[in-house]
N, C-alpha and C. Protein backbone atom coordinates (compact mmCIF):
# COMPACT_ATOMS: atom_id res chain seq x y z
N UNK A 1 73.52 150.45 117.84
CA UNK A 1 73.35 150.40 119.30
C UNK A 1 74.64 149.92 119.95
N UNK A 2 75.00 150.27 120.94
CA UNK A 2 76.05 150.01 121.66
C UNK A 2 76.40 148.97 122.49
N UNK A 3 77.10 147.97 122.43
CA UNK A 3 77.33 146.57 122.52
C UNK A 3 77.01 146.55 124.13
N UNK A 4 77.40 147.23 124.97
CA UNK A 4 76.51 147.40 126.50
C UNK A 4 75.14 148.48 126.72
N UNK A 5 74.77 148.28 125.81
CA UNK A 5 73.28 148.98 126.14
C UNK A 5 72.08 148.00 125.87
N UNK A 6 71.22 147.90 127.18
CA UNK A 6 70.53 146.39 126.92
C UNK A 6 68.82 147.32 126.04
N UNK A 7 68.57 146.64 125.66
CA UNK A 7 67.01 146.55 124.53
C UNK A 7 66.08 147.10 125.56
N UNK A 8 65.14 147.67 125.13
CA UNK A 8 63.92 147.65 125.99
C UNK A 8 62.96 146.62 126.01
N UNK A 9 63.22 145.72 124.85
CA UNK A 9 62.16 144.83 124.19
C UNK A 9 62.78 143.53 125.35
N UNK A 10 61.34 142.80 125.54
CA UNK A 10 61.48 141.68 126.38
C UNK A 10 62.10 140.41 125.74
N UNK A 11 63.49 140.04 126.21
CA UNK A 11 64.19 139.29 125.07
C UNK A 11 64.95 138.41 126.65
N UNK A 12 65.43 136.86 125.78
CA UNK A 12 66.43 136.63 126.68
C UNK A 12 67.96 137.25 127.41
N UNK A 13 68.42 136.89 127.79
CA UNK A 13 69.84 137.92 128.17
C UNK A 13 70.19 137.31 126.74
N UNK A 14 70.59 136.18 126.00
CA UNK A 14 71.64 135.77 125.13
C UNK A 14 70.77 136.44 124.05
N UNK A 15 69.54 136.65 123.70
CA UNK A 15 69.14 137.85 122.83
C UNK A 15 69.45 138.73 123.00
N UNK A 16 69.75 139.27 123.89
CA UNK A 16 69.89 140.80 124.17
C UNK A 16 71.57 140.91 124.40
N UNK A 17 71.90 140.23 124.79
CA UNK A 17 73.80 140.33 124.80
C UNK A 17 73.92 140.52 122.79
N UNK A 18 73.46 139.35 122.08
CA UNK A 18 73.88 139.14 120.89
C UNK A 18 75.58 139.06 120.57
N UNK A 19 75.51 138.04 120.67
CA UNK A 19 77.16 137.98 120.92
C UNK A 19 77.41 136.28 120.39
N UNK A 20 78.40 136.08 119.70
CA UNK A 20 78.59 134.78 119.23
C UNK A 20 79.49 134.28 120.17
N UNK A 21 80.28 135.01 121.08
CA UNK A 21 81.25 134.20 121.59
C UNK A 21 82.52 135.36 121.46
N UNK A 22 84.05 134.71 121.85
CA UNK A 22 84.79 135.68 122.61
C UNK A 22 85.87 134.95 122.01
N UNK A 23 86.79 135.09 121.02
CA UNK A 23 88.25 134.28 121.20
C UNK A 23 89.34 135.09 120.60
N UNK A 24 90.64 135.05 121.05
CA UNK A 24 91.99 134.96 120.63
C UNK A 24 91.44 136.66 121.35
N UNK A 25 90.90 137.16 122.38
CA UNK A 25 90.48 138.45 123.54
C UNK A 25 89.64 139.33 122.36
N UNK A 26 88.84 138.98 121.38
CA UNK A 26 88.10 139.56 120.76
C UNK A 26 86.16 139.12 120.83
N UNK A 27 85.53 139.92 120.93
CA UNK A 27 83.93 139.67 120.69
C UNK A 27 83.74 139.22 119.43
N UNK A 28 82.97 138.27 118.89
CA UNK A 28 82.51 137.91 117.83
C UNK A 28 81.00 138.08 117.52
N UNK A 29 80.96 138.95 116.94
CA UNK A 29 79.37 139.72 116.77
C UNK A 29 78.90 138.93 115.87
N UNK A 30 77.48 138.72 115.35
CA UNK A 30 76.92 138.14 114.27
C UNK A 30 77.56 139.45 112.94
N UNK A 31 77.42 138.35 111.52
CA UNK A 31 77.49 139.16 110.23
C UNK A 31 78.98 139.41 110.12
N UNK A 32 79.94 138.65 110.75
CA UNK A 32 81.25 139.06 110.57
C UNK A 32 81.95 140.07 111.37
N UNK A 33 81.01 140.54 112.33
CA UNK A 33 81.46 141.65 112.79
C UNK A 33 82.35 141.29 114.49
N UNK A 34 83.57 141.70 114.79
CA UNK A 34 84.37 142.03 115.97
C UNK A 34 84.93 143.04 116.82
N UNK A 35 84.76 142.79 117.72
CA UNK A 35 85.28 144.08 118.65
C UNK A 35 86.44 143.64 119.38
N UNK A 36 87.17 144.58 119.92
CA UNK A 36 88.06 144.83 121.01
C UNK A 36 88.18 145.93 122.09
N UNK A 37 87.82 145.29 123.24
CA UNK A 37 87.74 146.08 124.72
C UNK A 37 89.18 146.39 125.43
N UNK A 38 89.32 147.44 125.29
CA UNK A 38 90.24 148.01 125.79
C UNK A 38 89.64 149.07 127.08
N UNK A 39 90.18 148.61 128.24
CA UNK A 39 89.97 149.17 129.72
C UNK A 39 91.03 149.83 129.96
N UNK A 40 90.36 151.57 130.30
CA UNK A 40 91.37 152.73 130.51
C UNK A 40 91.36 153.42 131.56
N UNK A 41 92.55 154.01 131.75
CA UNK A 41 92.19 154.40 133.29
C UNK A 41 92.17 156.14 133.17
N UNK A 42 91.78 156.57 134.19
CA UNK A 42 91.28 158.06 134.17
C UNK A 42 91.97 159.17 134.00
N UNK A 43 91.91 160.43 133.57
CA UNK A 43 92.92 161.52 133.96
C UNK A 43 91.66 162.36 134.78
N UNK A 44 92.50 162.82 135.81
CA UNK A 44 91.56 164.43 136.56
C UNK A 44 92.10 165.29 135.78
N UNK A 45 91.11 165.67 134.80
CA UNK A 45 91.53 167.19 134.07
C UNK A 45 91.58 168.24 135.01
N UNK A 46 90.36 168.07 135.74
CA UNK A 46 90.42 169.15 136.79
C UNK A 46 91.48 169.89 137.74
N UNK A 47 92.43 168.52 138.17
CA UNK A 47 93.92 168.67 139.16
C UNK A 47 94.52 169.38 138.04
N UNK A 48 94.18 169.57 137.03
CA UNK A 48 95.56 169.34 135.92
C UNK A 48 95.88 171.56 136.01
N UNK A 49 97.20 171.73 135.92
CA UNK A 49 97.34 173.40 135.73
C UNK A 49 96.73 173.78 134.57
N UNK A 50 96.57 175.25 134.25
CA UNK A 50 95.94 175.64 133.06
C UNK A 50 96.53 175.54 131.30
N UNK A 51 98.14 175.69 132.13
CA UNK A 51 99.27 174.33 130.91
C UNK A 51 98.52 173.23 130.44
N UNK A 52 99.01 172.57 131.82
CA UNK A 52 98.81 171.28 131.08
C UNK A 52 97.32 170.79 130.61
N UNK A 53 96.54 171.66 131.04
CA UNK A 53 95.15 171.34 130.75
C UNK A 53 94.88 171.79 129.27
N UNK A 54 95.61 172.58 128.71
CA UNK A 54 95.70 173.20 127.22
C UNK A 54 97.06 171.90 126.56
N UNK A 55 97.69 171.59 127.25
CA UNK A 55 98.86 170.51 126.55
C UNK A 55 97.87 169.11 126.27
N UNK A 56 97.27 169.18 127.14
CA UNK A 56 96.29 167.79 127.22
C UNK A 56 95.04 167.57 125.47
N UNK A 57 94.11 169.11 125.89
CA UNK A 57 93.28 169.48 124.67
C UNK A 57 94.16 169.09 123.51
N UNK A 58 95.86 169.74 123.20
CA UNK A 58 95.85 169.53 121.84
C UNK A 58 96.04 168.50 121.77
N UNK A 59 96.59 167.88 122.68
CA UNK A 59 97.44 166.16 122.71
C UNK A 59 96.29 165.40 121.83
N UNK A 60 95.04 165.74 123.19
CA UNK A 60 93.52 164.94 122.63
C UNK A 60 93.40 165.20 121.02
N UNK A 61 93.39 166.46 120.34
CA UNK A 61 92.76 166.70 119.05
C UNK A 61 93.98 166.07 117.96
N UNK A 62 95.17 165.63 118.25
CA UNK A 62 95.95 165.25 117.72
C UNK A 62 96.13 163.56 117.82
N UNK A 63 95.70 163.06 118.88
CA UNK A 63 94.63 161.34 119.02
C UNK A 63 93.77 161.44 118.01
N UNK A 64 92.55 162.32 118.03
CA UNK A 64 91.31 162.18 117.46
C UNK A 64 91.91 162.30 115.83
N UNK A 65 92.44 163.18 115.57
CA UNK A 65 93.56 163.15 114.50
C UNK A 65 93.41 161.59 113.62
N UNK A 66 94.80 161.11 114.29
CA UNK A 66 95.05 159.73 114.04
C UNK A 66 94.40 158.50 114.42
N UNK A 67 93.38 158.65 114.56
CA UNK A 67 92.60 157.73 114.85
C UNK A 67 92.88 156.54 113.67
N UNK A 68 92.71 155.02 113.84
CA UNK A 68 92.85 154.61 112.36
C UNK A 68 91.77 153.36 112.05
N UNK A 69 90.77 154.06 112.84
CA UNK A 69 89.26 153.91 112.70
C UNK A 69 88.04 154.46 114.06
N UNK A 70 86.78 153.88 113.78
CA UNK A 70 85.64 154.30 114.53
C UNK A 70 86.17 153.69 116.11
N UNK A 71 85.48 154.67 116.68
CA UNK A 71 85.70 153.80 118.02
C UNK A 71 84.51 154.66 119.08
N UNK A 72 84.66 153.29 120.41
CA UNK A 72 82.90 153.67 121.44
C UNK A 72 83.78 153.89 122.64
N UNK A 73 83.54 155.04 123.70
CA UNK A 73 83.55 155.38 125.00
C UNK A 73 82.47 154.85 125.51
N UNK A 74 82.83 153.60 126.37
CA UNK A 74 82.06 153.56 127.10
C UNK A 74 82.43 154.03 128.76
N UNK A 75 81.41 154.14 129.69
CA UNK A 75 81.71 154.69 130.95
C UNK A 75 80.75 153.94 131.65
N UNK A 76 81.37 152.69 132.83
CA UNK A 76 80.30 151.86 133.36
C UNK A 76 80.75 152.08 134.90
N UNK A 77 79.58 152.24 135.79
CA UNK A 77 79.36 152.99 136.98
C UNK A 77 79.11 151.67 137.70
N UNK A 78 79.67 151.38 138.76
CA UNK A 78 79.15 150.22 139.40
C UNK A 78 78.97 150.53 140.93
N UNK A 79 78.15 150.16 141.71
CA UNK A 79 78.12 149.57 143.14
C UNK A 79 78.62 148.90 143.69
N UNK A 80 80.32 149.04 144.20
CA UNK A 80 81.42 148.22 145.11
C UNK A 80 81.01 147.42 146.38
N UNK A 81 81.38 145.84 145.88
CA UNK A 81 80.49 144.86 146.72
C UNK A 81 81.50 145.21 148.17
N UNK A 82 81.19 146.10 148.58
CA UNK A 82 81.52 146.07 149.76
C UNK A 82 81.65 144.83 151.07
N UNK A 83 80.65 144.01 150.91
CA UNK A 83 80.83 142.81 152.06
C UNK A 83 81.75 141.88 151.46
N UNK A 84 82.26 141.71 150.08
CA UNK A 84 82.91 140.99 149.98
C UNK A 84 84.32 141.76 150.94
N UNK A 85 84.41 143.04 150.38
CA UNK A 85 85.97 143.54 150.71
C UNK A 85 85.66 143.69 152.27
N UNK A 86 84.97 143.77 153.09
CA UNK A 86 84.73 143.58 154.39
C UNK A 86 85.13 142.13 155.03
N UNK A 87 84.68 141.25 154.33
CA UNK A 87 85.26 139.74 154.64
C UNK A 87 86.51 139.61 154.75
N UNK A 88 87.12 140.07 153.23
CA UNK A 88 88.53 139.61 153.82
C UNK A 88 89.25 140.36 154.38
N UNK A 89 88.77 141.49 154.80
CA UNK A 89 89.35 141.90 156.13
C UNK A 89 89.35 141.32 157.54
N UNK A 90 87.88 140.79 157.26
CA UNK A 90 87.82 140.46 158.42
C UNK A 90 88.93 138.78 158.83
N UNK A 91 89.19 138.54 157.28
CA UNK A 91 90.11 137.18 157.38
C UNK A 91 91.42 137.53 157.94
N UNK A 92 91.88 138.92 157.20
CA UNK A 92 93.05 139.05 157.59
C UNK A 92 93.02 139.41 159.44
N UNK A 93 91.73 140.28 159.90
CA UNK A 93 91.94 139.99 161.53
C UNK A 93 91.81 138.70 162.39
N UNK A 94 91.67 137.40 161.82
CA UNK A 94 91.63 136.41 162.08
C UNK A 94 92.69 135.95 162.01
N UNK A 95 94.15 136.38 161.23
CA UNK A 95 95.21 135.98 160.78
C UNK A 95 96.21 136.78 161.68
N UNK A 96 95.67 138.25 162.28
CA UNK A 96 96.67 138.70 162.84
C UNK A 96 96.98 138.74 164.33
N UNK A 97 97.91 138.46 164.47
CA UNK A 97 98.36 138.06 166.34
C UNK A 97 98.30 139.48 166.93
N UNK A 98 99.18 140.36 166.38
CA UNK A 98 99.45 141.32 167.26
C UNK A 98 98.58 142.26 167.30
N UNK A 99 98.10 142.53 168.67
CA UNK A 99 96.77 143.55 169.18
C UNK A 99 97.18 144.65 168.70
N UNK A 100 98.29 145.39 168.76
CA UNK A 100 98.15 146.64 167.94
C UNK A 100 97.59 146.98 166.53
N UNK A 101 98.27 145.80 166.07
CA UNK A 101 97.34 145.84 164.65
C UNK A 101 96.03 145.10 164.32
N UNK A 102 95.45 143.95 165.07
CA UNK A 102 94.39 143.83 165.19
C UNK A 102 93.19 144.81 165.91
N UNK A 103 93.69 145.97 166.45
CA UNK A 103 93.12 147.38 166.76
C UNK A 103 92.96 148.01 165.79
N UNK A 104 93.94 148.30 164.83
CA UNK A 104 93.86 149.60 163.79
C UNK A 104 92.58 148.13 163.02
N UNK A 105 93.40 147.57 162.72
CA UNK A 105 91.84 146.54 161.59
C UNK A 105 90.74 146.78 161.95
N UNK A 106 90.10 146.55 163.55
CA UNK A 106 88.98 146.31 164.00
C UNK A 106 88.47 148.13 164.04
N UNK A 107 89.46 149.17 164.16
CA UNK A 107 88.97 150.67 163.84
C UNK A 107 88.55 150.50 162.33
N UNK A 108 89.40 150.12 161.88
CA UNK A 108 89.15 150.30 160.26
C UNK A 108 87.93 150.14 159.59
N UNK A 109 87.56 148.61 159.95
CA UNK A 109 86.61 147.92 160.12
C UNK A 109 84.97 149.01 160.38
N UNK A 110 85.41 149.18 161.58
CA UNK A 110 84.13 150.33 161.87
C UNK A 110 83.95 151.51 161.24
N UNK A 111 85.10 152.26 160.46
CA UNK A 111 85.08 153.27 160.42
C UNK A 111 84.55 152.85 158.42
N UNK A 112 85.03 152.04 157.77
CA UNK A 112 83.80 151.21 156.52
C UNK A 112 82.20 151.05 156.68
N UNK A 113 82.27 150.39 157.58
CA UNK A 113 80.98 150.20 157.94
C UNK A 113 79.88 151.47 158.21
N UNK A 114 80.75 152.28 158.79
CA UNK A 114 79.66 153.30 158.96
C UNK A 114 79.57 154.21 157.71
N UNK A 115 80.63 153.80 157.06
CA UNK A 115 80.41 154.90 155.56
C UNK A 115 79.68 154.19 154.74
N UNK A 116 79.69 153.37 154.31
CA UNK A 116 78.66 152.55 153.53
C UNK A 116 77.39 151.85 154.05
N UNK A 117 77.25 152.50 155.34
CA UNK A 117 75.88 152.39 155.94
C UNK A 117 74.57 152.85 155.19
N UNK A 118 75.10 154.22 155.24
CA UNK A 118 74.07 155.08 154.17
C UNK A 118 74.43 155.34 153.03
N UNK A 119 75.45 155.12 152.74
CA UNK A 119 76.50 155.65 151.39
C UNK A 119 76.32 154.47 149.96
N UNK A 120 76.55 154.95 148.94
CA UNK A 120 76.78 153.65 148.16
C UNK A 120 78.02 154.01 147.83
N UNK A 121 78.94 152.76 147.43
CA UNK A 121 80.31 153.30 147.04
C UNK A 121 80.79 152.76 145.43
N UNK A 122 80.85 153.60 144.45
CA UNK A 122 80.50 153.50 143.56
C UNK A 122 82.18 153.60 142.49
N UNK A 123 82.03 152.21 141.56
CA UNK A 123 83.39 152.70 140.73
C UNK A 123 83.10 152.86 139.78
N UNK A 124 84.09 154.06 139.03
CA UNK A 124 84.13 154.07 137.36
C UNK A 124 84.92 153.21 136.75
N UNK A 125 84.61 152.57 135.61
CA UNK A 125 85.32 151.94 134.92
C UNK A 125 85.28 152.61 133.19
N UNK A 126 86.63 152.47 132.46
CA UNK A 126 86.25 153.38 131.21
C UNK A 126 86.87 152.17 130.01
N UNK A 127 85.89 152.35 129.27
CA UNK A 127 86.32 151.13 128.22
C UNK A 127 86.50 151.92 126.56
N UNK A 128 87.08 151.87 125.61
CA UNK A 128 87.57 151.96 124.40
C UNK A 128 87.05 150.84 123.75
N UNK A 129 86.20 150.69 122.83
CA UNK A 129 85.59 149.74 121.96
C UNK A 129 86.07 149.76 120.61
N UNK A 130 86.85 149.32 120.02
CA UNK A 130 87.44 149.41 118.51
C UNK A 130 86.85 148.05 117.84
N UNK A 131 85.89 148.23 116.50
CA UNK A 131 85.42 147.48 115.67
C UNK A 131 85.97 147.03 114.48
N UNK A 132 85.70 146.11 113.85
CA UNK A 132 86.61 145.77 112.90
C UNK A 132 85.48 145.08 111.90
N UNK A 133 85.13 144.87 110.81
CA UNK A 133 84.06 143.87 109.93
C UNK A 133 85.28 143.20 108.64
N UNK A 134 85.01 141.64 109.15
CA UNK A 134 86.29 141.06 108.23
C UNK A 134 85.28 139.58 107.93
N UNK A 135 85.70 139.14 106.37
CA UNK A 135 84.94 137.41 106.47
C UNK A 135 85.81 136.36 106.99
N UNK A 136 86.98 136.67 107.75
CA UNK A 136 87.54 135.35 108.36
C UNK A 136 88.59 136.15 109.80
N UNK A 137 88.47 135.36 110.68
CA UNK A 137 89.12 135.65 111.88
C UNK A 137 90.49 136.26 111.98
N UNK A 138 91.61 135.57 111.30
CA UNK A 138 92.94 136.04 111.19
C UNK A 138 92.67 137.59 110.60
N UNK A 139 92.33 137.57 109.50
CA UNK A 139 92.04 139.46 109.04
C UNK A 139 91.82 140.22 110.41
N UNK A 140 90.75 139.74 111.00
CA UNK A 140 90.31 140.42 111.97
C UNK A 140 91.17 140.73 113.10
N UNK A 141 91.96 139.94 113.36
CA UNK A 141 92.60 139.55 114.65
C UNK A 141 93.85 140.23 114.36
N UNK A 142 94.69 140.10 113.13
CA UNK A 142 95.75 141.00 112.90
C UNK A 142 95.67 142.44 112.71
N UNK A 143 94.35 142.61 112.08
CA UNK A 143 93.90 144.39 112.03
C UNK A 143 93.80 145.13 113.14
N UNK A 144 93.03 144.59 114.19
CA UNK A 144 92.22 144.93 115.59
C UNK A 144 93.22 145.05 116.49
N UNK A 145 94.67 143.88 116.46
CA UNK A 145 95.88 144.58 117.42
C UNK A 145 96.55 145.38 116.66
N UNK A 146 96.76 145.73 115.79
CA UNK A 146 97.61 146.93 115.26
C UNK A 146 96.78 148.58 115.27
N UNK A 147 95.02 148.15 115.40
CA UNK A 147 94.73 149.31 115.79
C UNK A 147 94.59 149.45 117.15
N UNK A 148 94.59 148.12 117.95
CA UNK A 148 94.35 148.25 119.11
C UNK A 148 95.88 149.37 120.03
N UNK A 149 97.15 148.66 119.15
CA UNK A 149 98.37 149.26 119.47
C UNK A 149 98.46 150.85 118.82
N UNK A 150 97.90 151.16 117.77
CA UNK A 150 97.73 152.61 117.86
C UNK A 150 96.71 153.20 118.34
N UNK A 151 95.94 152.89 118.99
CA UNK A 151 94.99 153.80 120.07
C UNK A 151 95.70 153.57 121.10
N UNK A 152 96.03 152.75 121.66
CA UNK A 152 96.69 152.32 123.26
C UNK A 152 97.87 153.49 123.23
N UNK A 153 98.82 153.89 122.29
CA UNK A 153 99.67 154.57 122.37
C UNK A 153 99.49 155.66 122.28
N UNK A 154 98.32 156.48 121.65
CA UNK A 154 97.75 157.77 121.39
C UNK A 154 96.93 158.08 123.02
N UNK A 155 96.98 156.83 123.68
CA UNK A 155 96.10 156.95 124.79
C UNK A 155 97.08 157.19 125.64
N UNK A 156 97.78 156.62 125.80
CA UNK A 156 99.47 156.54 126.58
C UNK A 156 100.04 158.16 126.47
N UNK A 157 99.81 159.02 125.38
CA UNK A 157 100.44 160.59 125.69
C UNK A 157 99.54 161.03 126.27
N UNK A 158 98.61 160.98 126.68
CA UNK A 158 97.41 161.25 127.33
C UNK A 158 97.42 161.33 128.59
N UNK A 159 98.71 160.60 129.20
CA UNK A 159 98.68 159.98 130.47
C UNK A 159 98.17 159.08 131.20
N UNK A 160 97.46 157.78 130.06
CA UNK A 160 96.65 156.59 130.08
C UNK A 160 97.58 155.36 130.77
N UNK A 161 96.55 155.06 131.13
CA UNK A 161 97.02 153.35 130.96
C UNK A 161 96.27 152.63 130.16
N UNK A 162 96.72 151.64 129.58
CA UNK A 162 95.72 150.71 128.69
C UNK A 162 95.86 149.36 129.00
N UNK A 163 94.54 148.48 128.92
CA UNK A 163 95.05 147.20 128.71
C UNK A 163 93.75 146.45 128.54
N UNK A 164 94.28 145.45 127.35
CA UNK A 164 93.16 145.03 126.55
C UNK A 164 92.07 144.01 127.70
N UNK A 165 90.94 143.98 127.19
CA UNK A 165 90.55 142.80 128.15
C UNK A 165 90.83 141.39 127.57
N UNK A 166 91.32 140.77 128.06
CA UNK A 166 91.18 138.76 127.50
C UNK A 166 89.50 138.15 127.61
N UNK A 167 89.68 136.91 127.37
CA UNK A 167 88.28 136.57 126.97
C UNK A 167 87.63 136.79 128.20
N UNK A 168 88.10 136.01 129.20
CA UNK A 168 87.47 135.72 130.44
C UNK A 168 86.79 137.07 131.02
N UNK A 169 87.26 138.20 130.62
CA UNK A 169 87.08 139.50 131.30
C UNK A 169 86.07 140.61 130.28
N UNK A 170 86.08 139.84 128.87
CA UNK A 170 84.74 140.35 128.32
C UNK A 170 83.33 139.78 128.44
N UNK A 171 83.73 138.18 128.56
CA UNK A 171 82.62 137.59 129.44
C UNK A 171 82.00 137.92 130.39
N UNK A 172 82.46 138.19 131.35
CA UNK A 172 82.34 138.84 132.69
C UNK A 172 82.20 140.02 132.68
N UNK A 173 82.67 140.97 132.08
CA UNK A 173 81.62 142.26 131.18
C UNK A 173 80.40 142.36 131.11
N UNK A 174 80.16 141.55 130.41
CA UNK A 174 78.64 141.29 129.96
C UNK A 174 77.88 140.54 131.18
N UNK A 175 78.73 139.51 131.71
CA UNK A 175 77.64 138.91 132.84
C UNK A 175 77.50 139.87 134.00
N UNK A 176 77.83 141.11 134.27
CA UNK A 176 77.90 141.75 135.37
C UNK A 176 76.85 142.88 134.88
N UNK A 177 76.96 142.99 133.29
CA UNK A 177 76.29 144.45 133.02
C UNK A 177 74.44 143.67 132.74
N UNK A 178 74.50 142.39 132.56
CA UNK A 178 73.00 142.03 132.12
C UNK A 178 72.56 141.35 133.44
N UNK A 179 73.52 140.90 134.36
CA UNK A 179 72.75 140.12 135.27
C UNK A 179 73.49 140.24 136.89
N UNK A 180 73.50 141.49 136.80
CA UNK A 180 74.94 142.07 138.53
C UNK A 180 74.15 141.38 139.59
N UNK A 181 73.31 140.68 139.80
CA UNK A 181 72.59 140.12 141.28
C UNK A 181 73.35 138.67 140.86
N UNK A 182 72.93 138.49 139.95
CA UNK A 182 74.17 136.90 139.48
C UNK A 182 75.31 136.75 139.70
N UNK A 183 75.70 137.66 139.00
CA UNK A 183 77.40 138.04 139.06
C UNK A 183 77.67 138.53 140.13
N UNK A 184 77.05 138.60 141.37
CA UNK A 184 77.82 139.18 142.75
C UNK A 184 77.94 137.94 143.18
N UNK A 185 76.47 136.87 143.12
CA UNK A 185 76.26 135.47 143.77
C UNK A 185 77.60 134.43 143.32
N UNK A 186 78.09 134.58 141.79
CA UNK A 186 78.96 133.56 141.12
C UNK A 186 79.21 134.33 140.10
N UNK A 187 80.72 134.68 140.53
CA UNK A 187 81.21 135.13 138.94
C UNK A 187 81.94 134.13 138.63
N UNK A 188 82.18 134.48 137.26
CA UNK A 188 82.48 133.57 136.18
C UNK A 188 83.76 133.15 136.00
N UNK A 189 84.15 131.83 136.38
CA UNK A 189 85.24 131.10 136.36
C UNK A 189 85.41 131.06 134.79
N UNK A 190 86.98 130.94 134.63
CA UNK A 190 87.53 130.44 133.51
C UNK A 190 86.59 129.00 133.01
N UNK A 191 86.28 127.80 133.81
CA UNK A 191 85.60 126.66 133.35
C UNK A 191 84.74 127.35 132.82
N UNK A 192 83.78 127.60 133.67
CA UNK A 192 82.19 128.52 133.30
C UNK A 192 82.13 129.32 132.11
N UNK A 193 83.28 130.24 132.08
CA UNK A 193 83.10 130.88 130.87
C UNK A 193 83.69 129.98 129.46
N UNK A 194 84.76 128.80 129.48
CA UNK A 194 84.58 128.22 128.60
C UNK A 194 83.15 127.25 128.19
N UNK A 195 82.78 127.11 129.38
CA UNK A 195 81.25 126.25 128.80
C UNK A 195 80.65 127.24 127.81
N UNK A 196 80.61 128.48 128.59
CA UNK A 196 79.46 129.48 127.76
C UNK A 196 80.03 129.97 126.91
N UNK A 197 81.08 130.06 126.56
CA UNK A 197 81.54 130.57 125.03
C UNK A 197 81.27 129.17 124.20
N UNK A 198 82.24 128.20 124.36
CA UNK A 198 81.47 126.94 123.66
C UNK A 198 80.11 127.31 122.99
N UNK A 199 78.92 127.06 124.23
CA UNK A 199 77.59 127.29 123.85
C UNK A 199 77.38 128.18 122.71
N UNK A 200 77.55 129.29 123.20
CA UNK A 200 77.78 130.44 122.14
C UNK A 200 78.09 130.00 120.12
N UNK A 201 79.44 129.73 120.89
CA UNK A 201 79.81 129.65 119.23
C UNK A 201 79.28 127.95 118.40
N UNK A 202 78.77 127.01 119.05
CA UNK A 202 77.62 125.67 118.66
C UNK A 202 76.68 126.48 117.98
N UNK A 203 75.94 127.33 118.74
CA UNK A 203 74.95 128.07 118.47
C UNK A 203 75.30 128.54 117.22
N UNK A 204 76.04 129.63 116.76
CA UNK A 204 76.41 130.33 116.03
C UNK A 204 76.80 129.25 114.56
N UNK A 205 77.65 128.21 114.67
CA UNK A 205 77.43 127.26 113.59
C UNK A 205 76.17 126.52 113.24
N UNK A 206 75.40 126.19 114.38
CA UNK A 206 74.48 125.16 113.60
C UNK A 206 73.53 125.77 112.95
C-alpha cells in the first residue's frame, strides 16, 4: 500500500500514518524499512512540439532504463487556502501609501475574490518515493542519497526540477494529507514537529 493512501479500516491517524518517525530527511517505516520524498515539478507534454515530445518519450524509456531501484509516483491535488493568500494581500494594502498602487491591489483583490467565489483553486504537487530496506540507518542513509542523486539527475534530462523533502516537510506531508482541516488551523512548526517525531520514535523503542 502506498505510504499516502489512508486505510478504510477505523484506526487512529498514527495507525494509519504508520510511520516511526523522520530523520537525517528520510521516513522510518516499521521492519527496517525507509523512504525518501523527492518533490518534482511538472513538464506540459502537451506545449511540447512533436520533436520534442518524441525526444522526451525516449529520454523517459532511457530513465526507466536506469533506474537503480523501485520507485512510487505519487500525484497530490490540493485546495489553495486562498484566505490565507488574500490576507496578506490585504497586509501588503495596509503597507502601501501610494493610491495608484493601492488601486491596482484593491482591483486585484476583487478580481480573486470573485474567482474563487464559485471556483475551487486547486494545486498539483508530484512526489518520487524511493525505498530502501537496511538493519541500521547509515546503510540506509548512504544508499537512498546516491539513489536519490541518480533519479534526481535522470529527472533533470527530463526537464525536472528536483528537491528532496527535509524532515519538517515530510511531516507536514502527512499532517496535511490525514488531517487538512488541522493543518490549515496550525501547521506544523519545526518545535511541533520535533515533539512529534520524538513521540514517534519513544514509541518505536519501547
Amino acid at each position: 500500500m502506498s505510504i499516502l493512501q489512508k486505510s478504510r479500516k477505523k484506526a487512529s491517524a498514527r495507525q494509519q500514518i504508520n510511520i516511526n518517525g523522520v530523520k537525517g530527511n528520510m521516513l522510518l517505516l516499521p521492519n527496517s524499512q525507509y523512504r525518501v520524498v523527492i518533490e518534482v515539478s511538472p513538464v506540459n507534454f502537451e506545449l511540447k512540439s512533436e520533436e520534442e515530445q518524441d525526444a522526451l518519450i525516449d529520454t523517459y524509456e532511457s530513465f526507466l532504463d536506469s533506474l537503480p531501484c523501485p520507485l512510487e509516483i505519487v500525484v497530490r491535488i490540493r485546495e489553495l487556502d486562498m484566505d490565507k493568500y488574500l490576507a496578506d494581500v490585504q497586509e501588503l494594502l495596509a503597507e502601501e501609501k501610494k493610491p495608484i498602487y493601492r488601486d491596482q491591489i484593491e482591483n486585484y483583490t476583487e478580481f480573486v475574490q470573485s474567482l474563487v467565489r464559485d471556483n475551487k483553486i486547486l494545486s498539483r504537487h508530484f512526489y518520487v518515493v524511493l525505498p530502501y530496506a537496511a538493519n541500521d540507518f547509515e546503510t540506509a542513509k548512504e544508499q537512498l542519497s546516491l539513489n536519490a542523486d541518480m533519479v534526481g539527475k535522470g529527472l533533470m534530462r527530463l526537464g525536472m526540477r528536483t528537491r528532496q523533502l527535509n524532515n519538517l516537510e515530510l511531516l507536514d506531508l502527512f499532517h496535511t494529507f490525514y488531517s487538512p482541516a488541522q493543518a490549515k488551523r496550525q501547521p506544523i512548526s519545526e518545535q511541533v514537529a520535533t515533539l512529534l517525531n520524538n513521540s514517534y520514535i519513544r514509541k518505536e523503542q519501547q
